[in-house]
C-alpha atoms as a PDB file:
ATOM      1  CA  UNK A   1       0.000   0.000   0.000  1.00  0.00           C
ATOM      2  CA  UNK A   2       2.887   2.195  -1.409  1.00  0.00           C
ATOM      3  CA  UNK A   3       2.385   6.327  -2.036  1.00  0.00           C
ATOM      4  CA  UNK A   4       2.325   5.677  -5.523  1.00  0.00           C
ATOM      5  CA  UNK A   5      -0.137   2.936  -5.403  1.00  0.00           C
ATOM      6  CA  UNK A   6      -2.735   4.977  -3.430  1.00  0.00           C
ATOM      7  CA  UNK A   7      -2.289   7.651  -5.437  1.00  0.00           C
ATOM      8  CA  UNK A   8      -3.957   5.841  -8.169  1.00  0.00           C
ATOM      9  CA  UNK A   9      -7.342   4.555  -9.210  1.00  0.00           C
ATOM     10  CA  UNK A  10      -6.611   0.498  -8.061  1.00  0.00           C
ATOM     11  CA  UNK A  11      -7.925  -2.661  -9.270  1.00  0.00           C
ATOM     12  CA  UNK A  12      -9.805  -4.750  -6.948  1.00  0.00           C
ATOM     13  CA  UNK A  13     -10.183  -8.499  -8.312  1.00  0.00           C
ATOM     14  CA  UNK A  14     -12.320  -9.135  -4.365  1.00  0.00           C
ATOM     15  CA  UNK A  15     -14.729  -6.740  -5.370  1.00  0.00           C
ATOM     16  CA  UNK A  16     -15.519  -7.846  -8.766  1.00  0.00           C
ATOM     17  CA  UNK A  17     -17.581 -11.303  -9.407  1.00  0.00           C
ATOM     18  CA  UNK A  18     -16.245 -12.436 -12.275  1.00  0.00           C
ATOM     19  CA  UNK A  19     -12.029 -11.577 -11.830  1.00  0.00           C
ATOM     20  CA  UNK A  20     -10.318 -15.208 -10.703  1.00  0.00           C
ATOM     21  CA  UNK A  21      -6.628 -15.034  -9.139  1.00  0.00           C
ATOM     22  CA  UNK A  22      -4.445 -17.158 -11.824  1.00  0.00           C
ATOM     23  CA  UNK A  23      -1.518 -18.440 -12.809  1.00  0.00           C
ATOM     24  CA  UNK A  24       0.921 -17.611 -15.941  1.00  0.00           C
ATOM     25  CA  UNK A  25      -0.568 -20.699 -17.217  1.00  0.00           C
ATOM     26  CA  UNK A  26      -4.151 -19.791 -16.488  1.00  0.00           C
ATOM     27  CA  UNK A  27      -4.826 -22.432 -13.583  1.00  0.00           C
ATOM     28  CA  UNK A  28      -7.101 -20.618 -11.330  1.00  0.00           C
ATOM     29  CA  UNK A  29      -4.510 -20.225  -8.072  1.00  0.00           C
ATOM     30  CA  UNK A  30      -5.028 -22.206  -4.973  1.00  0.00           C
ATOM     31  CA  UNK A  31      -5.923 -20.152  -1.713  1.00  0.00           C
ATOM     32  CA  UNK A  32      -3.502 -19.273   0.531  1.00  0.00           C
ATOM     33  CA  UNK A  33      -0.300 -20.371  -1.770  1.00  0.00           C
ATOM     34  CA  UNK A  34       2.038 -17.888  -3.404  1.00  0.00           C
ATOM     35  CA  UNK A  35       0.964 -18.005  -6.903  1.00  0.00           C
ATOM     36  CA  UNK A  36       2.917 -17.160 -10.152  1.00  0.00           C
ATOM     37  CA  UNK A  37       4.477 -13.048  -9.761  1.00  0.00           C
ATOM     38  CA  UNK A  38       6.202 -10.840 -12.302  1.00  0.00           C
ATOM     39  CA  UNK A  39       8.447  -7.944 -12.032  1.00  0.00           C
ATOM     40  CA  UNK A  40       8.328  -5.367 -15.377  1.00  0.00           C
ATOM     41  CA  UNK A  41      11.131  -2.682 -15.827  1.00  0.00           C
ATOM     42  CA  UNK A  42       9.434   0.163 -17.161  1.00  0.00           C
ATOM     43  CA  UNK A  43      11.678   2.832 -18.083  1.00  0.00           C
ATOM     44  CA  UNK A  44      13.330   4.159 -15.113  1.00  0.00           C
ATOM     45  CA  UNK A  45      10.601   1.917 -12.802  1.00  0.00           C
ATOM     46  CA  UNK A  46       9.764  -1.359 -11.731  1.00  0.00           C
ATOM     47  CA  UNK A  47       6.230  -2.798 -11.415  1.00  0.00           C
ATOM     48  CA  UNK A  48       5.865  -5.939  -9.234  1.00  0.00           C
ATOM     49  CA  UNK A  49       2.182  -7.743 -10.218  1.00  0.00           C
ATOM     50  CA  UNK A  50       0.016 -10.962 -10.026  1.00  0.00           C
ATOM     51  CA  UNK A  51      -1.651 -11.988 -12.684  1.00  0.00           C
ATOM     52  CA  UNK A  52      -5.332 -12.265 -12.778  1.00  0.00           C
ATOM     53  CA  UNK A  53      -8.223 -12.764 -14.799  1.00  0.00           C
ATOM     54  CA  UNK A  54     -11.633 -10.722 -15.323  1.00  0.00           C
ATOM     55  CA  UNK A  55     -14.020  -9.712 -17.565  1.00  0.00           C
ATOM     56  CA  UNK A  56     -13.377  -6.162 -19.186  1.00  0.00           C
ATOM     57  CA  UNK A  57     -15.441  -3.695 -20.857  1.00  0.00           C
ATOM     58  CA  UNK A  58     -15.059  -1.091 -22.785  1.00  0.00           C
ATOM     59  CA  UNK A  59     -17.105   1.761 -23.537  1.00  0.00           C
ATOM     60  CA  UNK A  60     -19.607   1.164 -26.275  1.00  0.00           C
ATOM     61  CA  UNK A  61     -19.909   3.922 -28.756  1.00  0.00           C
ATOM     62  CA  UNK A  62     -21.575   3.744 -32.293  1.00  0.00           C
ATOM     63  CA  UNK A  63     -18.282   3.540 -34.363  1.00  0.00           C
ATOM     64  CA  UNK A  64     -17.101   0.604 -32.589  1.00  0.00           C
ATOM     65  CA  UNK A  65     -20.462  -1.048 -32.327  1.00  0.00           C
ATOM     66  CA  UNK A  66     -20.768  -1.331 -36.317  1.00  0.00           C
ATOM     67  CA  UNK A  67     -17.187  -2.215 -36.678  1.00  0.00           C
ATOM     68  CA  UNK A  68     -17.358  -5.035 -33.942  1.00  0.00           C
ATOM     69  CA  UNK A  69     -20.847  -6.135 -34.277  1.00  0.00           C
ATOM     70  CA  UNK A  70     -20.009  -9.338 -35.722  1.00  0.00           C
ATOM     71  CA  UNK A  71     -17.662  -9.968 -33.337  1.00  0.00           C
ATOM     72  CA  UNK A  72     -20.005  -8.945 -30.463  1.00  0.00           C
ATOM     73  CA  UNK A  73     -22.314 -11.612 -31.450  1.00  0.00           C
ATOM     74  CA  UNK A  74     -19.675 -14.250 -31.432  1.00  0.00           C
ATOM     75  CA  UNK A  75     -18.445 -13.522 -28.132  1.00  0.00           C
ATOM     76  CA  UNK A  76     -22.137 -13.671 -26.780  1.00  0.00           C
ATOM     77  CA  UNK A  77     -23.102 -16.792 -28.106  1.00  0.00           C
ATOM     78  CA  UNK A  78     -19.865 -18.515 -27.550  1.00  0.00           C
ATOM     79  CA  UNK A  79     -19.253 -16.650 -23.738  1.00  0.00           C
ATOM     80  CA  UNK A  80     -22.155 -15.091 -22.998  1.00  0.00           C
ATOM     81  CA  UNK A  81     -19.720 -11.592 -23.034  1.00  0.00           C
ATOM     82  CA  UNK A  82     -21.971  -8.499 -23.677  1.00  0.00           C
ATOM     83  CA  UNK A  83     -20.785  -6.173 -26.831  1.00  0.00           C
ATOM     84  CA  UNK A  84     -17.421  -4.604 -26.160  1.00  0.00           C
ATOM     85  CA  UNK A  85     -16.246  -7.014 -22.778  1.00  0.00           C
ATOM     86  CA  UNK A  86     -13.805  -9.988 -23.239  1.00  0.00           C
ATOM     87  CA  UNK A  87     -12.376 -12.375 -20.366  1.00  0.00           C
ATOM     88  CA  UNK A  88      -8.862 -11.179 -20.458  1.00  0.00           C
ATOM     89  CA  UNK A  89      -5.897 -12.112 -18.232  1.00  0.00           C
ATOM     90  CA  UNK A  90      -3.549  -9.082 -17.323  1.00  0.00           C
ATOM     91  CA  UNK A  91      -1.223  -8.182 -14.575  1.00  0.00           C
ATOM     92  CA  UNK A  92      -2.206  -6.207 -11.561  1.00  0.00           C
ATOM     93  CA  UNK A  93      -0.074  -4.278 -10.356  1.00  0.00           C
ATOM     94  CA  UNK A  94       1.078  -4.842  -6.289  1.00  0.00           C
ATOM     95  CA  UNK A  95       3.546  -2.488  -5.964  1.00  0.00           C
ATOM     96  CA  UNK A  96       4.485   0.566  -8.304  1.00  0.00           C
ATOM     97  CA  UNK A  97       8.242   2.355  -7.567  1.00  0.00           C
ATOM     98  CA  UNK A  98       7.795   6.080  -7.431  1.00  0.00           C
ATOM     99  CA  UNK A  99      10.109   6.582 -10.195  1.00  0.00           C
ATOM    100  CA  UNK A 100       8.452   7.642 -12.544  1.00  0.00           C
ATOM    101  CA  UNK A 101       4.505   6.288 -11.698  1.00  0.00           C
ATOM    102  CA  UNK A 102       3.835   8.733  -8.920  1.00  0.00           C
ATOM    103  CA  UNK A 103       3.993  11.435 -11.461  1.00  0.00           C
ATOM    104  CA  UNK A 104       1.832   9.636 -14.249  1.00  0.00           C
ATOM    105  CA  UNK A 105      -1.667  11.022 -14.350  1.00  0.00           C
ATOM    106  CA  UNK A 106      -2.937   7.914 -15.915  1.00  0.00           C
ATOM    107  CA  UNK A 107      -3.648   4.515 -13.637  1.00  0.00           C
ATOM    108  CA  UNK A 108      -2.684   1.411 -16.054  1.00  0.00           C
ATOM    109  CA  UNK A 109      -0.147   0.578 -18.934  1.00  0.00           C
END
């Protein structure tokens, strides 16, 4: 629970109902084991994570619902997804170094 970290807008995969903790291999993790970690080198930073998995959406808009209908329908009959959200495995972040993040205005690479 760094500076940097509450300084941003944070993930929460406990408060969402569909995010799973996982490994790199995408074997759901078992409770109360370490599971699988990464460290990135960003630049001049570091970014220490867990990878986990969730459903993501992004904003619908009328441009990208003509040019992804088809897709959209695929993912809905196939994984029940609603237009514009895929199941998508990604690394959240558990610590952030303060060189350079803390300055960023944005919350996620």
């Amino acid at each position: 629970d760094s500076k940097t970290c509450r300084s941003k807008t944070r993930y929460r995969r406990s408060r969402s109902h569909t995010g799973k903790d996982v490994n790199f291999d995408g074997r759901a993790a078992p409770p109360g084991v370490p599971r699988d970690s990464m460290i990135v080198n960003y630049g001049t930073g570091e970014i220490s994570g867990v990878v986990v998995e969730d459903v993501v959406c992004m904003k619908n808009s009328i441009e990208t619902e003509a040019l992804n209908r088809t897709a959209a329908m695929i993912e809905k009959q196939t994984k029940g997804l609603d237009p514009g959200c895929v199941n998508m495995r990604f690394v959240a972040a558990t610590r952030l170094s303060e060189d350079p993040f803390l300055d960023f205005s944005f919350d996620g690479i």
